[in-house]
C-alpha atoms as a PDB file:
ATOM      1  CA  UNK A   1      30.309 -15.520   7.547  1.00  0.00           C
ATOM      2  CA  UNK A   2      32.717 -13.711   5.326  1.00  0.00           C
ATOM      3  CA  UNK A   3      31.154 -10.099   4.042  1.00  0.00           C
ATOM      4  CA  UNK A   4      31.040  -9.807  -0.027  1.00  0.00           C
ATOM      5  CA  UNK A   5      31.377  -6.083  -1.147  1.00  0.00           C
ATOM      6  CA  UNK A   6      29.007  -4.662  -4.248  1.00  0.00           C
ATOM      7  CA  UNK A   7      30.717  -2.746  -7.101  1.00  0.00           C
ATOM      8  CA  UNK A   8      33.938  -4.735  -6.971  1.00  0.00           C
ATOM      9  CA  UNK A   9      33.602  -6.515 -10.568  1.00  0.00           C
ATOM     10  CA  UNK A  10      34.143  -4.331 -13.644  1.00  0.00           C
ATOM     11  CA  UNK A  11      31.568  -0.969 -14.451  1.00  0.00           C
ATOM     12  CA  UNK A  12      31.695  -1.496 -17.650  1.00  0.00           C
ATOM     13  CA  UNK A  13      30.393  -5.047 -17.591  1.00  0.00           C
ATOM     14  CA  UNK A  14      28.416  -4.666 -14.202  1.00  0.00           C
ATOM     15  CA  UNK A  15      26.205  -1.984 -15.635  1.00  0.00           C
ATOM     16  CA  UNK A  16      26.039  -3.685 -19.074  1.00  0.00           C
ATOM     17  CA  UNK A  17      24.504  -6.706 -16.776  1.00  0.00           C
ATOM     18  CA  UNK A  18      22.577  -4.650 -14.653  1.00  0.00           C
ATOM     19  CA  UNK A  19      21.413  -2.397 -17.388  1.00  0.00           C
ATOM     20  CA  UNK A  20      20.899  -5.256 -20.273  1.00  0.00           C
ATOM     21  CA  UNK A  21      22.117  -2.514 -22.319  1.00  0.00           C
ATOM     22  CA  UNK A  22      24.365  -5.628 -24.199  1.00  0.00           C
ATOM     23  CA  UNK A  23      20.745  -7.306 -25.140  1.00  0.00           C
ATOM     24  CA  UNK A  24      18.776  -4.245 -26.263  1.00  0.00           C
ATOM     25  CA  UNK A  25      22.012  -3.677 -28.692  1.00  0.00           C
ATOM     26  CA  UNK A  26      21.577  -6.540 -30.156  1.00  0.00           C
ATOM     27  CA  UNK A  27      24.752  -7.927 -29.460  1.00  0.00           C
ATOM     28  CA  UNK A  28      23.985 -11.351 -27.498  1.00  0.00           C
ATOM     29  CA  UNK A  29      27.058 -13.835 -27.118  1.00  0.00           C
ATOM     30  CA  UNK A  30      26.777 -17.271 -28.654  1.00  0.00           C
ATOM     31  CA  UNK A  31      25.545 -18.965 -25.865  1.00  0.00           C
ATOM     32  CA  UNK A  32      23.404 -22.154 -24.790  1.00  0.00           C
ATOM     33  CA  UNK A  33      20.059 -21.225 -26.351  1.00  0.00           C
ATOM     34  CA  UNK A  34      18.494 -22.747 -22.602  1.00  0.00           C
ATOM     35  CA  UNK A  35      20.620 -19.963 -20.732  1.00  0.00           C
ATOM     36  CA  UNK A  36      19.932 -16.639 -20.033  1.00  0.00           C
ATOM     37  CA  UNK A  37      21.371 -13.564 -17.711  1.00  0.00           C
ATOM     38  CA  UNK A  38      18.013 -14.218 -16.097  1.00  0.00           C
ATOM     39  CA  UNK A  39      18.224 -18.244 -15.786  1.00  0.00           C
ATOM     40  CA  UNK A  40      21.660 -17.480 -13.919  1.00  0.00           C
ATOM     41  CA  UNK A  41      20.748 -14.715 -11.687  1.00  0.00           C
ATOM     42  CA  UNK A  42      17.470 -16.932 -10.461  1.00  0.00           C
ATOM     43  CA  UNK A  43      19.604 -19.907  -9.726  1.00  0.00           C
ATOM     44  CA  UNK A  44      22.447 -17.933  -8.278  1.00  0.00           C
ATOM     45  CA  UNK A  45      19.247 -16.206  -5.805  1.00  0.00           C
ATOM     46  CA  UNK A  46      18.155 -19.994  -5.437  1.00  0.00           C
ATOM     47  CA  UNK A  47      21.324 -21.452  -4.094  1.00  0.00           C
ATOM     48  CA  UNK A  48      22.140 -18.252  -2.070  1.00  0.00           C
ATOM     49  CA  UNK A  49      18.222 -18.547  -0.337  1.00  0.00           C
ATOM     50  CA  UNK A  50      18.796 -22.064   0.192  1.00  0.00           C
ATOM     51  CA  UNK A  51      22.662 -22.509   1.596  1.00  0.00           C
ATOM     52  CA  UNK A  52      23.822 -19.295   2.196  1.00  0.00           C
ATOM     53  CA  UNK A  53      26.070 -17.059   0.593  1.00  0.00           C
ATOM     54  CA  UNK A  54      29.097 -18.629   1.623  1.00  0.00           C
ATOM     55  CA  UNK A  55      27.732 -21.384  -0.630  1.00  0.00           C
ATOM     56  CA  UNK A  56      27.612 -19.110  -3.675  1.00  0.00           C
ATOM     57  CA  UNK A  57      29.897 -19.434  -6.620  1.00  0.00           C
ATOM     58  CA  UNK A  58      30.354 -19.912 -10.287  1.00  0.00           C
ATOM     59  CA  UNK A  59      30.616 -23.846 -10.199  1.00  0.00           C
ATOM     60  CA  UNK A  60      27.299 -23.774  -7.542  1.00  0.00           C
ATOM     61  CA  UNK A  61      25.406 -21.847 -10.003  1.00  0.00           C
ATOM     62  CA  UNK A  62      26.042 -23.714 -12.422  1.00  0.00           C
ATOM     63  CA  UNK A  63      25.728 -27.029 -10.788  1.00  0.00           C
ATOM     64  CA  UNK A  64      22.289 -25.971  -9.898  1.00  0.00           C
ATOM     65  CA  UNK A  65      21.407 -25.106 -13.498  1.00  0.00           C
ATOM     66  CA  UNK A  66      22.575 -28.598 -14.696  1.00  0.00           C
ATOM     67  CA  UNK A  67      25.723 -27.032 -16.846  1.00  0.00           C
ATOM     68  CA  UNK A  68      28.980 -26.630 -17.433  1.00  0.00           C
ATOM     69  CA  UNK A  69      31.196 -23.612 -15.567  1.00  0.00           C
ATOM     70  CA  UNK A  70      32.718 -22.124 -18.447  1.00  0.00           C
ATOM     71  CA  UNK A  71      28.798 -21.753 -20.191  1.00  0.00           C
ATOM     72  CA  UNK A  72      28.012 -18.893 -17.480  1.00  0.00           C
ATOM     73  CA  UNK A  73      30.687 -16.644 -18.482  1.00  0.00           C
ATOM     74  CA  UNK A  74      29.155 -15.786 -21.715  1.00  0.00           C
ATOM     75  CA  UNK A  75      26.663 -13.881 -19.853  1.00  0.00           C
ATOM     76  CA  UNK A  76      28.428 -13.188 -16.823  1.00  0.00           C
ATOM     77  CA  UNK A  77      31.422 -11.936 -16.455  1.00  0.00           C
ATOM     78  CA  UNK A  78      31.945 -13.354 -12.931  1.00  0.00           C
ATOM     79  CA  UNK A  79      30.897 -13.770  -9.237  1.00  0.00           C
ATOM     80  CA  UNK A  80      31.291  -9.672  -8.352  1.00  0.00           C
ATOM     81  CA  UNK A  81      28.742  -9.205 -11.364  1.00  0.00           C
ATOM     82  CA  UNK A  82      26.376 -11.704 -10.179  1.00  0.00           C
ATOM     83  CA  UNK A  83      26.498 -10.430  -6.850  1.00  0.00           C
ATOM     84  CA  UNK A  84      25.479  -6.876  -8.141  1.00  0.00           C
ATOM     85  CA  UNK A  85      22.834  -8.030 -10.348  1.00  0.00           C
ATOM     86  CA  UNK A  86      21.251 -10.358  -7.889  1.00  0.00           C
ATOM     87  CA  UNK A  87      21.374  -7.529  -5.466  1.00  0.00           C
ATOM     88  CA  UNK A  88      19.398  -5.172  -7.411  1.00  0.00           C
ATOM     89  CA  UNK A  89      17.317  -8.281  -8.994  1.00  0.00           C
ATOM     90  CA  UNK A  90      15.681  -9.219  -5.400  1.00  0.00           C
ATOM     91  CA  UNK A  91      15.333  -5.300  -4.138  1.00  0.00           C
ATOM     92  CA  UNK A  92      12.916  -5.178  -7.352  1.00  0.00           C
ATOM     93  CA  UNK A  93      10.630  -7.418  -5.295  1.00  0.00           C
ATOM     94  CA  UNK A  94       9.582  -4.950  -2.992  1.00  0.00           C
ATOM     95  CA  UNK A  95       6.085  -3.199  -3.148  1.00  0.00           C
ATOM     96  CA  UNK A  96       6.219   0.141  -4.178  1.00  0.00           C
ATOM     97  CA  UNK A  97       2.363   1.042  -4.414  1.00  0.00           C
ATOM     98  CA  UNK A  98       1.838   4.779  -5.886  1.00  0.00           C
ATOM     99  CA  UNK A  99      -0.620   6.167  -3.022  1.00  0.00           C
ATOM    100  CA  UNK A 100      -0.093   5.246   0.719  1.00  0.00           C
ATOM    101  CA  UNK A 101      -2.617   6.904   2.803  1.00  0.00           C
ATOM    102  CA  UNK A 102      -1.668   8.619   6.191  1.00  0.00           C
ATOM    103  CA  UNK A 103       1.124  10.440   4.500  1.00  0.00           C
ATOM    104  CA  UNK A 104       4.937  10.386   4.907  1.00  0.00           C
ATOM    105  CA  UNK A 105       5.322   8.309   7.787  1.00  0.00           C
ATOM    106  CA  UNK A 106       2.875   5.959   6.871  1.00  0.00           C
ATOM    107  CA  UNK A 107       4.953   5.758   3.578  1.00  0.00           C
ATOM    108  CA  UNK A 108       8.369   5.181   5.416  1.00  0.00           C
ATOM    109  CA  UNK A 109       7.186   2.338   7.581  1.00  0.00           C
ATOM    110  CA  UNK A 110       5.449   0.893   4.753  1.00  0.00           C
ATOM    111  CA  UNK A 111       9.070   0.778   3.059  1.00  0.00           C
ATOM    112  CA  UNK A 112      10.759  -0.387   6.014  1.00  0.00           C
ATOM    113  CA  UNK A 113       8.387  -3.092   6.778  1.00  0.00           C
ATOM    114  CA  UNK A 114       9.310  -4.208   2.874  1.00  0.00           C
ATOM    115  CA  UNK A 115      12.271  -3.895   3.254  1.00  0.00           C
ATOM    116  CA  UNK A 116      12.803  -6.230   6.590  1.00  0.00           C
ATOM    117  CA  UNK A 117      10.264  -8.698   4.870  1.00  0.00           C
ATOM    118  CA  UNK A 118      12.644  -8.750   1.924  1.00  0.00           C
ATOM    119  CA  UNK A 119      15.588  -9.417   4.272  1.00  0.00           C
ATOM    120  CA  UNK A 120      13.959 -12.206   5.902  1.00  0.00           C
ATOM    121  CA  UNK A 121      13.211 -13.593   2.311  1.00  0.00           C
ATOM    122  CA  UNK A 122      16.947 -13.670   1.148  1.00  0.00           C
ATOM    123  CA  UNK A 123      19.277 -13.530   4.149  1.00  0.00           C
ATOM    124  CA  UNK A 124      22.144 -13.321   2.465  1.00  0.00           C
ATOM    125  CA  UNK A 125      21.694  -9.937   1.247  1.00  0.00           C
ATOM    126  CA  UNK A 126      22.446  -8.782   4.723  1.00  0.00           C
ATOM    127  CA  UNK A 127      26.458  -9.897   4.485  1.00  0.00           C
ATOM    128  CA  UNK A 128      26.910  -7.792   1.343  1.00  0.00           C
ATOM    129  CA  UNK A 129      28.123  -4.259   2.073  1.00  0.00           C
ATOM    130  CA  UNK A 130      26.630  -2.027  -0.074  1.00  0.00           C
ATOM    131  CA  UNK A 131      28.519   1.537   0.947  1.00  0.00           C
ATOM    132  CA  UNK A 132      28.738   1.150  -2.952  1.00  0.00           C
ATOM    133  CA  UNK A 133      25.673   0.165  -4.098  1.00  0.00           C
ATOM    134  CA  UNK A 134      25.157  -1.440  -7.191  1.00  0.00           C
ATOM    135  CA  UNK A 135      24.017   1.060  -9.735  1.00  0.00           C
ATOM    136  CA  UNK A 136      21.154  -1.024 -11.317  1.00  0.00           C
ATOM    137  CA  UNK A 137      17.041  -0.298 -12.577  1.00  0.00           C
ATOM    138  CA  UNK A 138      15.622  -1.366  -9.491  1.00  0.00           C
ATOM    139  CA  UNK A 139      18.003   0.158  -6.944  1.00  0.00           C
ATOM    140  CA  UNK A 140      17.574   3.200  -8.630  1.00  0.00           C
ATOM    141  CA  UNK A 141      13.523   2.511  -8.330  1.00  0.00           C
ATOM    142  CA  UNK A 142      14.201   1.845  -5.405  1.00  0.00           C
ATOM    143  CA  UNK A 143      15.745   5.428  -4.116  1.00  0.00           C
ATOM    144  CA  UNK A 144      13.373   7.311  -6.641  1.00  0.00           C
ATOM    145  CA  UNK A 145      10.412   6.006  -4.389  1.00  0.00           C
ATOM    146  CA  UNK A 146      11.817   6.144  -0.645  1.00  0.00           C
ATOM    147  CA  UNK A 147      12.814  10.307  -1.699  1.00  0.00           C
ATOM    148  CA  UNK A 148       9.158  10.640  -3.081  1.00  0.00           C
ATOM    149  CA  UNK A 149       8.018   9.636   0.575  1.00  0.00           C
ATOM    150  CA  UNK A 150       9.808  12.372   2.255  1.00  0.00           C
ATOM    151  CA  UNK A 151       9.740  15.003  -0.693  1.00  0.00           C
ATOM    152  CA  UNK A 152       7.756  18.480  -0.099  1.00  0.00           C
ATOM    153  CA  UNK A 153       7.940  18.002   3.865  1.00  0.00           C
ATOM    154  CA  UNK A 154      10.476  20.721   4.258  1.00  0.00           C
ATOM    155  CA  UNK A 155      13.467  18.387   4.356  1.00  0.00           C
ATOM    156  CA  UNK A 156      16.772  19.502   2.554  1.00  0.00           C
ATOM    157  CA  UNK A 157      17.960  17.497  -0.490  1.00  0.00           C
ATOM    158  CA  UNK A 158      20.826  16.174   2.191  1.00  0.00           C
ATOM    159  CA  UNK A 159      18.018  15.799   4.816  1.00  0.00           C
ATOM    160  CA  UNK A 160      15.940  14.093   2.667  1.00  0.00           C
ATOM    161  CA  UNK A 161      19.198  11.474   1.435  1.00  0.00           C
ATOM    162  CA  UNK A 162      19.598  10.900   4.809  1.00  0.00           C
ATOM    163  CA  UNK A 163      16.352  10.135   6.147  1.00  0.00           C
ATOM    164  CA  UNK A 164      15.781   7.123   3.645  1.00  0.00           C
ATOM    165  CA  UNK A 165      19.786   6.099   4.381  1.00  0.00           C
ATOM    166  CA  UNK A 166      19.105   6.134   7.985  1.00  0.00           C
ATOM    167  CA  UNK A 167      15.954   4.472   7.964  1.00  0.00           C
ATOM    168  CA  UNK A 168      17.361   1.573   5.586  1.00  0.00           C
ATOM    169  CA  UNK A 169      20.532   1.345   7.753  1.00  0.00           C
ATOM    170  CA  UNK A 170      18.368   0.516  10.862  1.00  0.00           C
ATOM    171  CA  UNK A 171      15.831  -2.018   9.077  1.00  0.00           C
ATOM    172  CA  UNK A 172      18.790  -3.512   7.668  1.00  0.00           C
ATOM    173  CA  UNK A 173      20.990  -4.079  10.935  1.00  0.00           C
ATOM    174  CA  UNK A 174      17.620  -4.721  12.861  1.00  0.00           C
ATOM    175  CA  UNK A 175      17.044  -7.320  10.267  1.00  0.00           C
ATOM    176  CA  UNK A 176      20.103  -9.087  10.592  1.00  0.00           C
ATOM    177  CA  UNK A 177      19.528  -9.566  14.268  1.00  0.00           C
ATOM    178  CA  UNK A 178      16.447 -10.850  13.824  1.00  0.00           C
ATOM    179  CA  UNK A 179      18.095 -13.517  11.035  1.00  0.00           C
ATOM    180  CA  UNK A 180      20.912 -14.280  13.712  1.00  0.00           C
ATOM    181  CA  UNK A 181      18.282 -15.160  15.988  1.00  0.00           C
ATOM    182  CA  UNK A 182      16.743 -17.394  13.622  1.00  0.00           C
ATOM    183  CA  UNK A 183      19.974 -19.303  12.603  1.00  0.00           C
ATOM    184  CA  UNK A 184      20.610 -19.800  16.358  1.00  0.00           C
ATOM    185  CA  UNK A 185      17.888 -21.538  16.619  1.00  0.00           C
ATOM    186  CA  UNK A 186      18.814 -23.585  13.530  1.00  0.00           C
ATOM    187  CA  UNK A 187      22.569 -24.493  14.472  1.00  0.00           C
ATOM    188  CA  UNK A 188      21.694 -25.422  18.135  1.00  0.00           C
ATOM    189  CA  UNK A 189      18.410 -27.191  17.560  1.00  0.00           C
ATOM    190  CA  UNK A 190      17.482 -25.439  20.891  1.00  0.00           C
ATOM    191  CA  UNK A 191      14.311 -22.742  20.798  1.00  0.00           C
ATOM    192  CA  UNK A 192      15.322 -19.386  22.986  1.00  0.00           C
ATOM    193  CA  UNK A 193      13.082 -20.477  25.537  1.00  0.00           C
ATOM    194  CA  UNK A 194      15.224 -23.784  26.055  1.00  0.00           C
ATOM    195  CA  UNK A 195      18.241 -22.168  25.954  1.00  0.00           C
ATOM    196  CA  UNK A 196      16.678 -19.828  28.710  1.00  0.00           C
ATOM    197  CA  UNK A 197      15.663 -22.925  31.140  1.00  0.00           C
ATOM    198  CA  UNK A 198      18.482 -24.433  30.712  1.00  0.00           C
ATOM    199  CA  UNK A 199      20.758 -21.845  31.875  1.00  0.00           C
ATOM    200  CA  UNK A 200      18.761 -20.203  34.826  1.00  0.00           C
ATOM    201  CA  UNK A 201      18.838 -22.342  37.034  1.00  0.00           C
ATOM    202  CA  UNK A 202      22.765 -22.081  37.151  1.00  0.00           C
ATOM    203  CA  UNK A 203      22.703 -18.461  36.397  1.00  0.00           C
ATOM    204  CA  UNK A 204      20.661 -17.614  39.464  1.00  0.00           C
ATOM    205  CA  UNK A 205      23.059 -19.730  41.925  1.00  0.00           C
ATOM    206  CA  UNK A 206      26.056 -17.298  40.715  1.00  0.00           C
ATOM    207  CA  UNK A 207      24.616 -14.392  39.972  1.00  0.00           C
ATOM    208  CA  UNK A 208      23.889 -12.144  43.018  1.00  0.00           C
ATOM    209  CA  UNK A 209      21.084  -9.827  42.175  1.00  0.00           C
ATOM    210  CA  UNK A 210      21.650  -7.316  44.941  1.00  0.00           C
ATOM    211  CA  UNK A 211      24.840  -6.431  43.086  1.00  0.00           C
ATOM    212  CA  UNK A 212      22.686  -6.332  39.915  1.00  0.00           C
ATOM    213  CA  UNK A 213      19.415  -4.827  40.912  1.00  0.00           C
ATOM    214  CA  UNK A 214      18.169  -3.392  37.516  1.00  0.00           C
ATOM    215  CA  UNK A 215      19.478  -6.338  35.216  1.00  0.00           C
ATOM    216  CA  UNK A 216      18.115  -8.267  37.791  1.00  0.00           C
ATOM    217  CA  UNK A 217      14.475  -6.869  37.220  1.00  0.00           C
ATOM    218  CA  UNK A 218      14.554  -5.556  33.706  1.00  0.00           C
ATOM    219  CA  UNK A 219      15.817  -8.728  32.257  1.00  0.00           C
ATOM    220  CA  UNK A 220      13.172 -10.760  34.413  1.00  0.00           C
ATOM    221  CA  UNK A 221      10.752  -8.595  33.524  1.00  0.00           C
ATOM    222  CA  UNK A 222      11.542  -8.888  29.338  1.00  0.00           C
ATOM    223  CA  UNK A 223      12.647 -12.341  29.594  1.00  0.00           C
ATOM    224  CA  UNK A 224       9.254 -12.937  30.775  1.00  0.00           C
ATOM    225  CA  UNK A 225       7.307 -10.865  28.355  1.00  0.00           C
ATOM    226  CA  UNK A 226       9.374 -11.951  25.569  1.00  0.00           C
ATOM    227  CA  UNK A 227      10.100 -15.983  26.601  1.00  0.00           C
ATOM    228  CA  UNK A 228      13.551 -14.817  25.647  1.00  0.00           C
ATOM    229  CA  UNK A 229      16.698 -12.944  26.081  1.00  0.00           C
ATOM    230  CA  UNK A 230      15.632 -11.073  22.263  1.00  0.00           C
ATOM    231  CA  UNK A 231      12.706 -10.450  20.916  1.00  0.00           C
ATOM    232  CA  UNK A 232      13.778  -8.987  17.414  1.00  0.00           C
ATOM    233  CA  UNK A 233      10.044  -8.382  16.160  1.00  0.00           C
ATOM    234  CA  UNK A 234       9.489  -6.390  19.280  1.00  0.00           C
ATOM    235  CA  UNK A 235      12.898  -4.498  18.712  1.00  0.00           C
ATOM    236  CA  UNK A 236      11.932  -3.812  15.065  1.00  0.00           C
ATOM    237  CA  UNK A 237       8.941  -2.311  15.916  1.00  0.00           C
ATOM    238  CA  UNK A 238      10.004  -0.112  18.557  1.00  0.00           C
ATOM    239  CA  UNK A 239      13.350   1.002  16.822  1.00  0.00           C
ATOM    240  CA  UNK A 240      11.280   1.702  14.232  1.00  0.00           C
ATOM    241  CA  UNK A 241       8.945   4.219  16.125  1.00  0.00           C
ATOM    242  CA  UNK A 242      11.456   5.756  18.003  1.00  0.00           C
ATOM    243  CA  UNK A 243      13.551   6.841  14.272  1.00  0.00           C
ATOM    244  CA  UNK A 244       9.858   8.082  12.881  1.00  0.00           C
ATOM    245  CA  UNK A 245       9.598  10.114  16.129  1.00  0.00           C
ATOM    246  CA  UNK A 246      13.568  11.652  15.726  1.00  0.00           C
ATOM    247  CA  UNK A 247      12.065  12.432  11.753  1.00  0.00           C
ATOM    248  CA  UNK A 248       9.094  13.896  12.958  1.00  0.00           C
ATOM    249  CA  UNK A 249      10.203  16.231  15.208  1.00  0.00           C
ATOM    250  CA  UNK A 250      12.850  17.444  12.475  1.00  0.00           C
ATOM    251  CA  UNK A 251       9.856  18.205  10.087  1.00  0.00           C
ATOM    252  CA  UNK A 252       7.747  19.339  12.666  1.00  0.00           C
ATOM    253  CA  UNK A 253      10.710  22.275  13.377  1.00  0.00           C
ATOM    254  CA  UNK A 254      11.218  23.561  10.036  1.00  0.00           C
ATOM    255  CA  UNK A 255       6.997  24.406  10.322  1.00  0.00           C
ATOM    256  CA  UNK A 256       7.911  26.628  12.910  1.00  0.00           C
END
């Protein structure tokens, strides 16, 4: 699947989308009074949830809304807009409760256990790269809330920037994984643990163990726990723990 790249449409009109600041002017465009920024960014999330975002487009969107091509553009510009505002429309869905108790790790996993639900939610948002994110209200709510986790803990301002960037980068690659693994499933119409049987038995008459002692045991020995090659749950979890230990031990030092 082809990657889409954020902040590639116009500023001007992205952050007049993301920002509404073209409604609460006053100026609305003569449009369909049935259509809305909001009709179109739900439909666009819709078809993108439902067939992918290589299935995204102007003429999808508004297939699924039941009108015409040309009546989108009076409220968006084009497909780089929608992808911004559809970006920051979904990342609004995440829980951002104002107390977490068990303090700043407790408050990390609690994002990152969002954040991986919200990937498995919309998919799609994991072949967008975001190295220029789009500048919208609940992106920024977003960042405001991750910093507020790690803020007063001793951390730099760079530390603290790039605790909550390393911590989304690894939810975010775990999660698309765990989504690979998934759509495996789908495209093959063969579960993990059929694909397994399948194989061994022609996997153990070529491959000699004694040459391979530790893949030989380690892989029995996950394969087994697991009832496949990857358990991306398992790895989430783990991965997870093991970054919260690196961050801990950095906050734990500048105590000393």
């Amino acid at each position: 699947m082809a990657t889409e790249f954020t902040g590639a449409g116009d500023p001007a009109r992205s952050l007049a989308l993301l920002w509404r600041t073209r409604e609460k002017s006053g100026r609305k465009g003569k449009g369909r009074p049935d259509l809305s920024v909001e009709a179109i960014v739900r439909a666009a999330i819709e078809v993108a949830d439902a067939d992918g975002l290589a299935a995204l487009s102007m003429r999808r969107v508004a297939e699924h809304l039941g009108v015409g091509t040309m009546s989108l553009y009076t409220y968006v510009p084009g497909k780089a807009e929608l992808l911004d505002v559809m970006l920051d429309t979904v990342i609004g869905e995440c829980e951002r409760p104002a107390v977490i108790e068990g303090g700043w790790r407790a408050a990390l996993e609690f994002i990152a256990r969002e954040r991986w639900a919200l990937y498995q939610r919309h998919p799609w948002m994991l072949y967008i790269a975001t190295s220029r994110p789009p500048l919208g209200p609940n992106v920024a709510d977003a960042y405001e809330y991750e910093l507020r986790a790690v803020d007063g803990i001793g951390l730099t301002d760079l530390e603290m920037d790039s605790v909550v960037t390393l911590v989304g980068g690894y939810v975010q690659g775990a999660a698309r994984g765990a989504v690979e693994a998934a759509q495996a499933v789908q495209h093959t119409g063969m579960t993990d643990e059929q694909w397994w049987n399948a194989h061994s038995p022609y996997l153990a008459a070529i491959m000699d163990a004694s040459r391979y002692p530790l893949a030989a045991r380690v892989g029995t020995t996950a394969g087994e726990t697991h009832n496949a090659a990857y358990a991306p749950a398992h790895s989430f979890e783990f991965g997870l723990q093991r970054i919260l230990d690196g961050i801990e031990s950095l906050v734990r030092s500048r105590a000393t």
